[in-house]
PDB file of N, CA and C in Angstrom:
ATOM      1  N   UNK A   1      10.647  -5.483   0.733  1.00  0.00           N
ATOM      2  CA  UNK A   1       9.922  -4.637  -0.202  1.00  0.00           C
ATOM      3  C   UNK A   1       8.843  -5.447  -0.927  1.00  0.00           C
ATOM      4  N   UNK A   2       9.056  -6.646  -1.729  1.00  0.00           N
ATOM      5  CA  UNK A   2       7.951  -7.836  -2.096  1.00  0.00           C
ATOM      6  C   UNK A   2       7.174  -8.091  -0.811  1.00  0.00           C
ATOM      7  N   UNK A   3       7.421  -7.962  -0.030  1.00  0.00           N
ATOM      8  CA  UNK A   3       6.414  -8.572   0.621  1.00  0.00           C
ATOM      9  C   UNK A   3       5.461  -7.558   1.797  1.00  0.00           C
ATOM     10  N   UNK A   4       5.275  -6.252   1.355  1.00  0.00           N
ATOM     11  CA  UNK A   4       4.788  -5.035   1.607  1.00  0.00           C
ATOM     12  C   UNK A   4       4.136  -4.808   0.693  1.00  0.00           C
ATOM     13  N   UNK A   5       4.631  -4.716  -1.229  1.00  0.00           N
ATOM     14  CA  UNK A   5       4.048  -4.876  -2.396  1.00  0.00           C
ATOM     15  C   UNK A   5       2.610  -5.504  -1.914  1.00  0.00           C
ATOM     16  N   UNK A   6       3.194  -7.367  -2.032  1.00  0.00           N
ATOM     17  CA  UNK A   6       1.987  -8.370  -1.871  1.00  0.00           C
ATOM     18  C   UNK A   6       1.055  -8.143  -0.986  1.00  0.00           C
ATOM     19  N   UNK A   7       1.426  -7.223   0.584  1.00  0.00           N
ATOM     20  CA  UNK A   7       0.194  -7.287   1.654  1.00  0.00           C
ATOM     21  C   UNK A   7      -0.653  -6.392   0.788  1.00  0.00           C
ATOM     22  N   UNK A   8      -0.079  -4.826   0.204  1.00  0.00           N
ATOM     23  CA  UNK A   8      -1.016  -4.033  -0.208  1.00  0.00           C
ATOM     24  C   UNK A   8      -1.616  -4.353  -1.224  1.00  0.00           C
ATOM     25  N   UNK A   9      -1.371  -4.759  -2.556  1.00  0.00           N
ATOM     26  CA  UNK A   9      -1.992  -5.754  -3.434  1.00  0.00           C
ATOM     27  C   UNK A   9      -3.043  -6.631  -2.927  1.00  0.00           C
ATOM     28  N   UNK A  10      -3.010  -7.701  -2.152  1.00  0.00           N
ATOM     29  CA  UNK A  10      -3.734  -8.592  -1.827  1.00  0.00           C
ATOM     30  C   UNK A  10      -4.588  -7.868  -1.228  1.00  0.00           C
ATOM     31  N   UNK A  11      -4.587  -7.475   0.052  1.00  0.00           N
ATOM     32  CA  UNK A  11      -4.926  -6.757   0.940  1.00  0.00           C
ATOM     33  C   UNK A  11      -6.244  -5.490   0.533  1.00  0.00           C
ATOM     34  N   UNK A  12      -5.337  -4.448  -0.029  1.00  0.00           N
ATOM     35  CA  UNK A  12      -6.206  -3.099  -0.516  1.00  0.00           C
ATOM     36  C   UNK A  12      -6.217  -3.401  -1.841  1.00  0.00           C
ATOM     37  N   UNK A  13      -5.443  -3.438  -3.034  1.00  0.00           N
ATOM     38  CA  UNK A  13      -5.613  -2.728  -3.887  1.00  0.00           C
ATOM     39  C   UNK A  13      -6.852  -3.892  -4.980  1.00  0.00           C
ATOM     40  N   UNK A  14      -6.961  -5.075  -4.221  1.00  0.00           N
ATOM     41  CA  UNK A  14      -7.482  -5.813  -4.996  1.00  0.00           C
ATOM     42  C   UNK A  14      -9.423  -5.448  -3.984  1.00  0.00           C
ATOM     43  N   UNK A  15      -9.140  -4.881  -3.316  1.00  0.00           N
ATOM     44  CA  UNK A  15     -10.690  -4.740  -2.877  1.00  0.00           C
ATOM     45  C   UNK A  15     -11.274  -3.099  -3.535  1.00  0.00           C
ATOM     46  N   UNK A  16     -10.305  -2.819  -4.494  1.00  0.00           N
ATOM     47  CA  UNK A  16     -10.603  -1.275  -4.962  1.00  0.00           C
ATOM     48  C   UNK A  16      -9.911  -0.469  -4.363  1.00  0.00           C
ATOM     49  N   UNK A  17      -9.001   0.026  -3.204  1.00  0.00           N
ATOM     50  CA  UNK A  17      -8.962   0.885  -2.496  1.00  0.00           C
ATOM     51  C   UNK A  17      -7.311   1.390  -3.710  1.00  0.00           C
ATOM     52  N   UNK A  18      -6.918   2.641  -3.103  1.00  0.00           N
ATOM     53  CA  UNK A  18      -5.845   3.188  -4.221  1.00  0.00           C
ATOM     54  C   UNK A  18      -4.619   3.426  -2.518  1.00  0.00           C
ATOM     55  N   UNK A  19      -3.474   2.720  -3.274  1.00  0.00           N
ATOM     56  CA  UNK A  19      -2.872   2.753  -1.966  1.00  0.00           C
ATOM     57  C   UNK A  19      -1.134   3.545  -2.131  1.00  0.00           C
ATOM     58  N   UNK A  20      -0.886   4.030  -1.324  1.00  0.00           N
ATOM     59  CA  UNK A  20       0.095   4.923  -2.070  1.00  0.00           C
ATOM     60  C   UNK A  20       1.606   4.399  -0.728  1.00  0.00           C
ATOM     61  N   UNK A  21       2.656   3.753  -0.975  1.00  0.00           N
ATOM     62  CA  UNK A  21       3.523   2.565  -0.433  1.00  0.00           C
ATOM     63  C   UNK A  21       4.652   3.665  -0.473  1.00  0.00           C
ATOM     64  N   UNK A  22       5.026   4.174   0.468  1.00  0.00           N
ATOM     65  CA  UNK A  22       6.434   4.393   1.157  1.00  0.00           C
ATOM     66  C   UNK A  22       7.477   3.710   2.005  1.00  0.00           C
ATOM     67  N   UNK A  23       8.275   3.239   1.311  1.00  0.00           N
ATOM     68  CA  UNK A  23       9.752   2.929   1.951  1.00  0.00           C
ATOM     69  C   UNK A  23      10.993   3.315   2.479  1.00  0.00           C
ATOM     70  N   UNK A  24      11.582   3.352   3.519  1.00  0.00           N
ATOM     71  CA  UNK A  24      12.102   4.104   4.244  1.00  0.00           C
ATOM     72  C   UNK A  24      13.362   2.850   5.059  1.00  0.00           C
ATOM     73  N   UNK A  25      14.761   3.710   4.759  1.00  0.00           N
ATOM     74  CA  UNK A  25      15.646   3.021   5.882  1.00  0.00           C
ATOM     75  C   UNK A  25      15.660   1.392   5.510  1.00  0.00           C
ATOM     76  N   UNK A  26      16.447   1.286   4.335  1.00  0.00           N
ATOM     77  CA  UNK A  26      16.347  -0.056   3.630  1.00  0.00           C
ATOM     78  C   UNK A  26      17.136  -0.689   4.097  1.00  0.00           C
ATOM     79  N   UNK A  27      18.185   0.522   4.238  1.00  0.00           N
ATOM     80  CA  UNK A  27      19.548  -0.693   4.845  1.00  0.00           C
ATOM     81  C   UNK A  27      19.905   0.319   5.970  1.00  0.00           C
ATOM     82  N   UNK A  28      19.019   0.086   6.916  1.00  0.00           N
ATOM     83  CA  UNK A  28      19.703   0.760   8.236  1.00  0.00           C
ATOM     84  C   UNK A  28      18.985  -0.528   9.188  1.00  0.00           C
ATOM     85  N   UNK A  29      19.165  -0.420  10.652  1.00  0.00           N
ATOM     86  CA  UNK A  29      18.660  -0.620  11.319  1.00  0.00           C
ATOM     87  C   UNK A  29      17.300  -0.834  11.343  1.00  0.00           C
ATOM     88  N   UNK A  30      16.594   0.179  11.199  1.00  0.00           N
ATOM     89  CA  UNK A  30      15.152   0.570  11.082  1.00  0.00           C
ATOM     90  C   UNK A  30      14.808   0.904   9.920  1.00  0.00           C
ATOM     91  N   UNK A  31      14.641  -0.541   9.168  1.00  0.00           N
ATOM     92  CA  UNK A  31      13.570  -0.423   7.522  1.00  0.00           C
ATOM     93  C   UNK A  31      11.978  -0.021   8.229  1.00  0.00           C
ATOM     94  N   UNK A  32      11.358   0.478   7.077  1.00  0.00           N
ATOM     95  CA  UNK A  32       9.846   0.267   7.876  1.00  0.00           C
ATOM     96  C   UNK A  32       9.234   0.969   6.370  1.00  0.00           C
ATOM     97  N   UNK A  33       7.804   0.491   6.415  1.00  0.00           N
ATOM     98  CA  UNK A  33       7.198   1.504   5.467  1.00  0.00           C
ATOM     99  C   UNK A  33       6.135   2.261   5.403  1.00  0.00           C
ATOM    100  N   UNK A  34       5.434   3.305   4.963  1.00  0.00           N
ATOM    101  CA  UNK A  34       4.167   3.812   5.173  1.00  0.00           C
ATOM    102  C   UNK A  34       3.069   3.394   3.940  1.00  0.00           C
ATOM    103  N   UNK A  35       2.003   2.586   4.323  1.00  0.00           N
ATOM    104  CA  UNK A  35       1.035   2.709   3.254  1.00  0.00           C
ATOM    105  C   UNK A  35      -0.151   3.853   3.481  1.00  0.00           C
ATOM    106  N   UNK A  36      -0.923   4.628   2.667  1.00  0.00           N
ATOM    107  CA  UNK A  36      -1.679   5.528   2.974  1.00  0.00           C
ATOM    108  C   UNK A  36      -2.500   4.851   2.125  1.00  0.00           C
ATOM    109  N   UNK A  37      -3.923   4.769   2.844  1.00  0.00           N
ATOM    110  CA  UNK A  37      -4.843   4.339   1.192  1.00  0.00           C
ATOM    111  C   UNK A  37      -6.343   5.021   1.609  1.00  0.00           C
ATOM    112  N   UNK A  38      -7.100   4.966   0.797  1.00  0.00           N
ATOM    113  CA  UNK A  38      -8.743   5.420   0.292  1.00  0.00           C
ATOM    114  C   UNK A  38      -9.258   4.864   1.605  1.00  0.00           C
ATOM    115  N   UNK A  39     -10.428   5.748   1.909  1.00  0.00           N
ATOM    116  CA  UNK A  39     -11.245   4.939   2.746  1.00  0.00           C
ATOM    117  C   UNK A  39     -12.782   4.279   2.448  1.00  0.00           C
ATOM    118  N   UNK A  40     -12.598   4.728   0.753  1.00  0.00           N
ATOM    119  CA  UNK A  40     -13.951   3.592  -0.212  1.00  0.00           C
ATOM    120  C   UNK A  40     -12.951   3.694  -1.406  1.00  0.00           C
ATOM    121  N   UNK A  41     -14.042   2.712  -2.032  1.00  0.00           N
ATOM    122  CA  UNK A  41     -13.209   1.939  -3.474  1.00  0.00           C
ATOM    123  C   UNK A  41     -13.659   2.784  -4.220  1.00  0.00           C
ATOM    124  N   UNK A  42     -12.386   3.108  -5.385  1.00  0.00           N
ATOM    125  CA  UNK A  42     -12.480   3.735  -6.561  1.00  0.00           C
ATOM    126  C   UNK A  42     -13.957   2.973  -7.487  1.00  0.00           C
ATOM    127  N   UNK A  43     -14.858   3.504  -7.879  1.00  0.00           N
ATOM    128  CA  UNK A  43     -15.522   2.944  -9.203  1.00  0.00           C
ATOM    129  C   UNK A  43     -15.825   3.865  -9.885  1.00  0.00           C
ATOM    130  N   UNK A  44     -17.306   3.548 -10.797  1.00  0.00           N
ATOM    131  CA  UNK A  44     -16.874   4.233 -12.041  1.00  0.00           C
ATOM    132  C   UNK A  44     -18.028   5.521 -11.909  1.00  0.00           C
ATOM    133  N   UNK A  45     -18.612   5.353 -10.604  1.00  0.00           N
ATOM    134  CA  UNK A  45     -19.858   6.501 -10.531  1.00  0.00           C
ATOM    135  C   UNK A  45     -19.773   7.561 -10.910  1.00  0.00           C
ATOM    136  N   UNK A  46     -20.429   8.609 -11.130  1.00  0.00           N
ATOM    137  CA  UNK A  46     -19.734   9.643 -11.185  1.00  0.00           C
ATOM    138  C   UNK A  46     -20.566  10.773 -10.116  1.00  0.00           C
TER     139      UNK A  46
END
């Protein structure tokens, strides 16, 4: 789970993008997770 956090953090959320982190099947066999994110960065335009 930290280290799904850190990819999307590092990754998207620090280049602007808004990323929305689903986790799934923690303790089964098949953990896995879904990130969904922006395809431009949030600013302040309007």
């Amino acid at each position: 789970m930290e280290l799904i956090k850190k990819f999307a953090e590092t990754t998207l959320v620090s280049r602007g993008l808004i990323v929305d982190l689903a986790c799934h099947d923690l303790n089964s066999h098949n953990p896995h997770a879904h990130l969904l994110f922006t395809t431009r960065k949030l600013t302040n335009k309007a």
